[in-house]
PDB file of N, CA and C in Angstrom:
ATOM      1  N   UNK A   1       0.846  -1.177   0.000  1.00  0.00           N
ATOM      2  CA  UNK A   1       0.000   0.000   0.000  1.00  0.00           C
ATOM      3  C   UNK A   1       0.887   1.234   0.000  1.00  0.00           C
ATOM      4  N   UNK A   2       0.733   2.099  -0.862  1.00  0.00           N
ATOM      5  CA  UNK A   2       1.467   3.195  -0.682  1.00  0.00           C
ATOM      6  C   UNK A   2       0.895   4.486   0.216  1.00  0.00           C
ATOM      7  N   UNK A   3       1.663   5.572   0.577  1.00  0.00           N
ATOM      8  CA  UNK A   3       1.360   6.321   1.564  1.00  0.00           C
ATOM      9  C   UNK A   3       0.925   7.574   0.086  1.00  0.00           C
ATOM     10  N   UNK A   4      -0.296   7.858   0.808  1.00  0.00           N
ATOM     11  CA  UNK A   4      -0.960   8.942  -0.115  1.00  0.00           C
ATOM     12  C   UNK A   4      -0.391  10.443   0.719  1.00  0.00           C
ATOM     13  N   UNK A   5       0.433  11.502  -0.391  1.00  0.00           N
ATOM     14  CA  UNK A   5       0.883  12.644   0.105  1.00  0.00           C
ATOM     15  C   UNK A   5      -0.005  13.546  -0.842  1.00  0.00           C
ATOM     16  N   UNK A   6      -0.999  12.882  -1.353  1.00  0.00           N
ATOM     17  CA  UNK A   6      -1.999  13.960  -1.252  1.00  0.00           C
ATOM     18  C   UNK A   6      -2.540  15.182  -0.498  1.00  0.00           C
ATOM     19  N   UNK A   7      -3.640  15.945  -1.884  1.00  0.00           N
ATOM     20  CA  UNK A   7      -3.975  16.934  -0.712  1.00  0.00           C
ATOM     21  C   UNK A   7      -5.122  16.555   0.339  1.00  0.00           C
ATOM     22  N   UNK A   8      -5.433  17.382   1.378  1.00  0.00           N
ATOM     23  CA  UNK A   8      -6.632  16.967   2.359  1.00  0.00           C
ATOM     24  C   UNK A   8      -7.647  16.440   1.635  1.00  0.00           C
ATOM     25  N   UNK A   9      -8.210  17.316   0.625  1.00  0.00           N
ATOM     26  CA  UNK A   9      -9.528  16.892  -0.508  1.00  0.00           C
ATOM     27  C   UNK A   9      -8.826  15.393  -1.188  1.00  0.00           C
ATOM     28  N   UNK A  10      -7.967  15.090  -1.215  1.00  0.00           N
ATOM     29  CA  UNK A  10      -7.963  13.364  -1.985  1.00  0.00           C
ATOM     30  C   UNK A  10      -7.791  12.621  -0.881  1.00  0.00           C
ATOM     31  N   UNK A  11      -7.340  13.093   0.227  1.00  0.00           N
ATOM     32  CA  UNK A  11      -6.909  11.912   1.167  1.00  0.00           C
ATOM     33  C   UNK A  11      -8.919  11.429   1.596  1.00  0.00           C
ATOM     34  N   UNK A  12      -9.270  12.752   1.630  1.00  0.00           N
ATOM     35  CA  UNK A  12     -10.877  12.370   1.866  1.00  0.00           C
ATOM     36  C   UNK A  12     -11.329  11.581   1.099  1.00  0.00           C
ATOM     37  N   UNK A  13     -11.284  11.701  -0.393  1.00  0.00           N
ATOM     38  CA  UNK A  13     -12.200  10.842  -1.018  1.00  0.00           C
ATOM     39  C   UNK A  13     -11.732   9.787  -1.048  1.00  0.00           C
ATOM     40  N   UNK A  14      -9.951   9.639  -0.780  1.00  0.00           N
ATOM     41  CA  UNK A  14      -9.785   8.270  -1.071  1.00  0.00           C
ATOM     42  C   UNK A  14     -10.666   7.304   0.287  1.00  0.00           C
ATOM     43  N   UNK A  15     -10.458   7.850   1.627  1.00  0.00           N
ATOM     44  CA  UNK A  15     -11.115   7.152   2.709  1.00  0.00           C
ATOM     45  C   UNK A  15     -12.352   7.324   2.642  1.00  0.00           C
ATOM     46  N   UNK A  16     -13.251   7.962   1.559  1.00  0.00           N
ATOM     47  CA  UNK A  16     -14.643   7.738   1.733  1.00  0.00           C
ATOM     48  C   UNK A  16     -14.498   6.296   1.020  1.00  0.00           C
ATOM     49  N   UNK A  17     -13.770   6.247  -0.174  1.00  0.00           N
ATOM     50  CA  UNK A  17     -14.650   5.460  -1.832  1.00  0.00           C
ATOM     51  C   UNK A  17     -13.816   4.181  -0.220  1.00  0.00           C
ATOM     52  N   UNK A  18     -12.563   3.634  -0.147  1.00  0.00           N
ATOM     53  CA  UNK A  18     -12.291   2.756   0.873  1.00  0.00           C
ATOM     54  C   UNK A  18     -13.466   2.498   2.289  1.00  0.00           C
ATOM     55  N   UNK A  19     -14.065   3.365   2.703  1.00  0.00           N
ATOM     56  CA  UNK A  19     -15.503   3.209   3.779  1.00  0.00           C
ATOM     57  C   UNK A  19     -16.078   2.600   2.732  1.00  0.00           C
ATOM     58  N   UNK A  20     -16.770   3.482   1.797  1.00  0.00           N
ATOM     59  CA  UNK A  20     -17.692   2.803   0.850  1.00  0.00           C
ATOM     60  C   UNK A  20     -17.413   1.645   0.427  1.00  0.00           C
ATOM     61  N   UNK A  21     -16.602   1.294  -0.392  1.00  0.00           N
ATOM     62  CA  UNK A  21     -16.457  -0.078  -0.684  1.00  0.00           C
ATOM     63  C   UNK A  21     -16.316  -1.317   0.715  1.00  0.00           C
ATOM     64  N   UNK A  22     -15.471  -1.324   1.935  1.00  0.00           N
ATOM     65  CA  UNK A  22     -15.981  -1.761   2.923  1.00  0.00           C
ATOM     66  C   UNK A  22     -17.777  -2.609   3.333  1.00  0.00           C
ATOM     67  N   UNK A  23     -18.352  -0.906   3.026  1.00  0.00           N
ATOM     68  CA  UNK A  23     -19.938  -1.089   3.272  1.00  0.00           C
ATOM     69  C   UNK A  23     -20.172  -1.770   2.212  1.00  0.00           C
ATOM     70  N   UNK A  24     -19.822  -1.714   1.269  1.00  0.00           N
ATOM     71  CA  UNK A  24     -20.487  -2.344  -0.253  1.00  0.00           C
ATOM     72  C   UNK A  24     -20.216  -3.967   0.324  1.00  0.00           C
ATOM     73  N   UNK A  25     -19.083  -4.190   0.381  1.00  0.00           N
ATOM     74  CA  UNK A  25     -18.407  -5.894   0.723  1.00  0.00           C
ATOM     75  C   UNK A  25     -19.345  -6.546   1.961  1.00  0.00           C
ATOM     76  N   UNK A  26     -19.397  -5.432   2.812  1.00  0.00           N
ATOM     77  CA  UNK A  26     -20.266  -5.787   4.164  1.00  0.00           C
ATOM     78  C   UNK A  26     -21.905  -6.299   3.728  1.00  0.00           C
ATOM     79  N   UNK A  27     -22.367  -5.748   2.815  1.00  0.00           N
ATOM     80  CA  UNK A  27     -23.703  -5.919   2.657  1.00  0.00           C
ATOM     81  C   UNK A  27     -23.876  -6.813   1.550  1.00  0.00           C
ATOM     82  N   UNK A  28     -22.649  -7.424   0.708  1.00  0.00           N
ATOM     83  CA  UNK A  28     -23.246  -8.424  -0.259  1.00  0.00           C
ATOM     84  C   UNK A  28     -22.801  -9.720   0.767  1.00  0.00           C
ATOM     85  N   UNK A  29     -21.846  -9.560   1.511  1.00  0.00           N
ATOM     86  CA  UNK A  29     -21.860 -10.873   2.438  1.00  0.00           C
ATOM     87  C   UNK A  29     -22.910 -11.115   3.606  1.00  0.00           C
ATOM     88  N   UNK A  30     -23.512  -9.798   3.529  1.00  0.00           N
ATOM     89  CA  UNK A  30     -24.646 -10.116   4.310  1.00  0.00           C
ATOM     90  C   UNK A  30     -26.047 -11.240   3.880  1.00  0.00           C
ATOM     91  N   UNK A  31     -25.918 -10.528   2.843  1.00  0.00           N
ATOM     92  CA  UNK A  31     -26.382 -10.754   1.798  1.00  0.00           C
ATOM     93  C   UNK A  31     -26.810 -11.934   1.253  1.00  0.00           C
ATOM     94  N   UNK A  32     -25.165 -12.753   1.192  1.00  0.00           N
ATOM     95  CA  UNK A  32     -25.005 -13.629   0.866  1.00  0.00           C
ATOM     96  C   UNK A  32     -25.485 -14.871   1.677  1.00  0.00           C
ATOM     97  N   UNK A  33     -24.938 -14.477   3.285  1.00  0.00           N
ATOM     98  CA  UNK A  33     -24.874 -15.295   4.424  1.00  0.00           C
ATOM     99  C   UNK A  33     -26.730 -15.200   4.448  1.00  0.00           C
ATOM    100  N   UNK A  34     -27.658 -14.524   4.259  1.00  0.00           N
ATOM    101  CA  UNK A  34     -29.063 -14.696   4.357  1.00  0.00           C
ATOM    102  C   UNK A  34     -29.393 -15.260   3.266  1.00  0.00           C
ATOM    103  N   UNK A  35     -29.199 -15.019   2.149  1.00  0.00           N
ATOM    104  CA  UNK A  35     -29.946 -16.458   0.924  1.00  0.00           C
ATOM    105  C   UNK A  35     -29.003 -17.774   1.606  1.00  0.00           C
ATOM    106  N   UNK A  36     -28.099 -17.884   2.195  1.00  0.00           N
ATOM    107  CA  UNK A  36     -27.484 -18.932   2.366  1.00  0.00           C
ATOM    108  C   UNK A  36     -28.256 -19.757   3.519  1.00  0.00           C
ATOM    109  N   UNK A  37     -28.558 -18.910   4.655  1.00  0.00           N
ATOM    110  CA  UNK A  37     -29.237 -19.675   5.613  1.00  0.00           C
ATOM    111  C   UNK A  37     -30.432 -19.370   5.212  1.00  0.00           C
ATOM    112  N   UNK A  38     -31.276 -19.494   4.339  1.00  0.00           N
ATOM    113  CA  UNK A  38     -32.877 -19.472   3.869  1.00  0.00           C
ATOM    114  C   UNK A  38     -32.653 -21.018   2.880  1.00  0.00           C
ATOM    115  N   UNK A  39     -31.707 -21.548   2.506  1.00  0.00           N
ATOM    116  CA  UNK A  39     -31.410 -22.622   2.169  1.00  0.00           C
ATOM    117  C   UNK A  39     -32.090 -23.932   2.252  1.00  0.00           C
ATOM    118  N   UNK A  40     -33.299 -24.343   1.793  1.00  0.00           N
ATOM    119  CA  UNK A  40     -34.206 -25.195   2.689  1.00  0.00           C
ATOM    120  C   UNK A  40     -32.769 -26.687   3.016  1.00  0.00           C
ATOM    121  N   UNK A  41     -31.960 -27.207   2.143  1.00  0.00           N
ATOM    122  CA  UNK A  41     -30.923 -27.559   2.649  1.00  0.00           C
ATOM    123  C   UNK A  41     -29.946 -27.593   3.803  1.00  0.00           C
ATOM    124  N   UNK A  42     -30.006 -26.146   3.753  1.00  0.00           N
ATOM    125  CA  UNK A  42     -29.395 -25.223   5.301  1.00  0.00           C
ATOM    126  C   UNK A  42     -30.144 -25.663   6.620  1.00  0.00           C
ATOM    127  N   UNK A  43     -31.446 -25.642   6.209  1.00  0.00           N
ATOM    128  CA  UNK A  43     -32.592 -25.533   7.319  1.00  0.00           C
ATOM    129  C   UNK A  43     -32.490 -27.195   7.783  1.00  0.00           C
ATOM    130  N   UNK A  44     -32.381 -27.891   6.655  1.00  0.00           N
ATOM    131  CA  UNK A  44     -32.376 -29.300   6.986  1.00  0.00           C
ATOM    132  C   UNK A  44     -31.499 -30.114   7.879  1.00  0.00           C
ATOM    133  N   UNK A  45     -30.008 -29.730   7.849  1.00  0.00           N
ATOM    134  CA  UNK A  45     -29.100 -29.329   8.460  1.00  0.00           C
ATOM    135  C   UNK A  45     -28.976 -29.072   9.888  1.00  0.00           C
ATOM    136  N   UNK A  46     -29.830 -28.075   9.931  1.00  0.00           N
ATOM    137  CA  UNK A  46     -30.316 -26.951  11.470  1.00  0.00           C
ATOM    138  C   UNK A  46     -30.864 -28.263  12.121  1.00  0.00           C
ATOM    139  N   UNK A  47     -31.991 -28.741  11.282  1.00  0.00           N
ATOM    140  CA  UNK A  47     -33.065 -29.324  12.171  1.00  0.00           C
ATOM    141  C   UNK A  47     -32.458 -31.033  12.711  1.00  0.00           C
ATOM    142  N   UNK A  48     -31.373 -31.371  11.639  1.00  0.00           N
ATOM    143  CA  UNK A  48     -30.465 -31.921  12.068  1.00  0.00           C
ATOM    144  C   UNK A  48     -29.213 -32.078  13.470  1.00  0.00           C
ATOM    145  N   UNK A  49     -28.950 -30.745  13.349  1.00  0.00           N
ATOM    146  CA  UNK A  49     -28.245 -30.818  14.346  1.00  0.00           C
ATOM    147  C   UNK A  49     -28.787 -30.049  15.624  1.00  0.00           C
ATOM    148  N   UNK A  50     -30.291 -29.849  15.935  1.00  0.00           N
ATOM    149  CA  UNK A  50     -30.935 -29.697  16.990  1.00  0.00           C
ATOM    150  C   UNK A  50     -30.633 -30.752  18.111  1.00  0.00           C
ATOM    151  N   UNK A  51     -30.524 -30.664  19.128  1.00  0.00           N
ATOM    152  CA  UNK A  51     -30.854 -31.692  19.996  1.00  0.00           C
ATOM    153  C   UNK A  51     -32.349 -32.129  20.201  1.00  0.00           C
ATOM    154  N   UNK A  52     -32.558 -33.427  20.587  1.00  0.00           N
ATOM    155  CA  UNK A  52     -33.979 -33.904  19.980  1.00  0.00           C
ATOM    156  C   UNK A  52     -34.354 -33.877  21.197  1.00  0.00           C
ATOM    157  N   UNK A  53     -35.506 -33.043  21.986  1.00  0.00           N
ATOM    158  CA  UNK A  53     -36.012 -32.931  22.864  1.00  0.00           C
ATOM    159  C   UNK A  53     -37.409 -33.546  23.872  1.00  0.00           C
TER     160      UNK A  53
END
């Protein structure tokens, strides 16, 4: 990674578009991880490894 000797105005946008993309990554793995456990497979799994009461 190199050290940005930018001015104040680029060092900003560079740490917004870096937040932003962060949030972007954060919400397709969210994303992801919820179609994943809606999985009727997934669920099968779950109900599998319940303890049987």
């Amino acid at each position: 990674m190199r050290l940005d000797t930018g001015t104040p105005l680029t060092r900003f946008f560079s740490a917004l578009v870096t937040i932003l993309a962060l949030l972007a990554f954060g919400f397709v793995a969210w994303k992801a991880f919820d179609v994943w456990r809606s999985d009727p497979a997934v669920e099968g799994i779950h109900d599998i490894l319940q303890p049987k009461q």
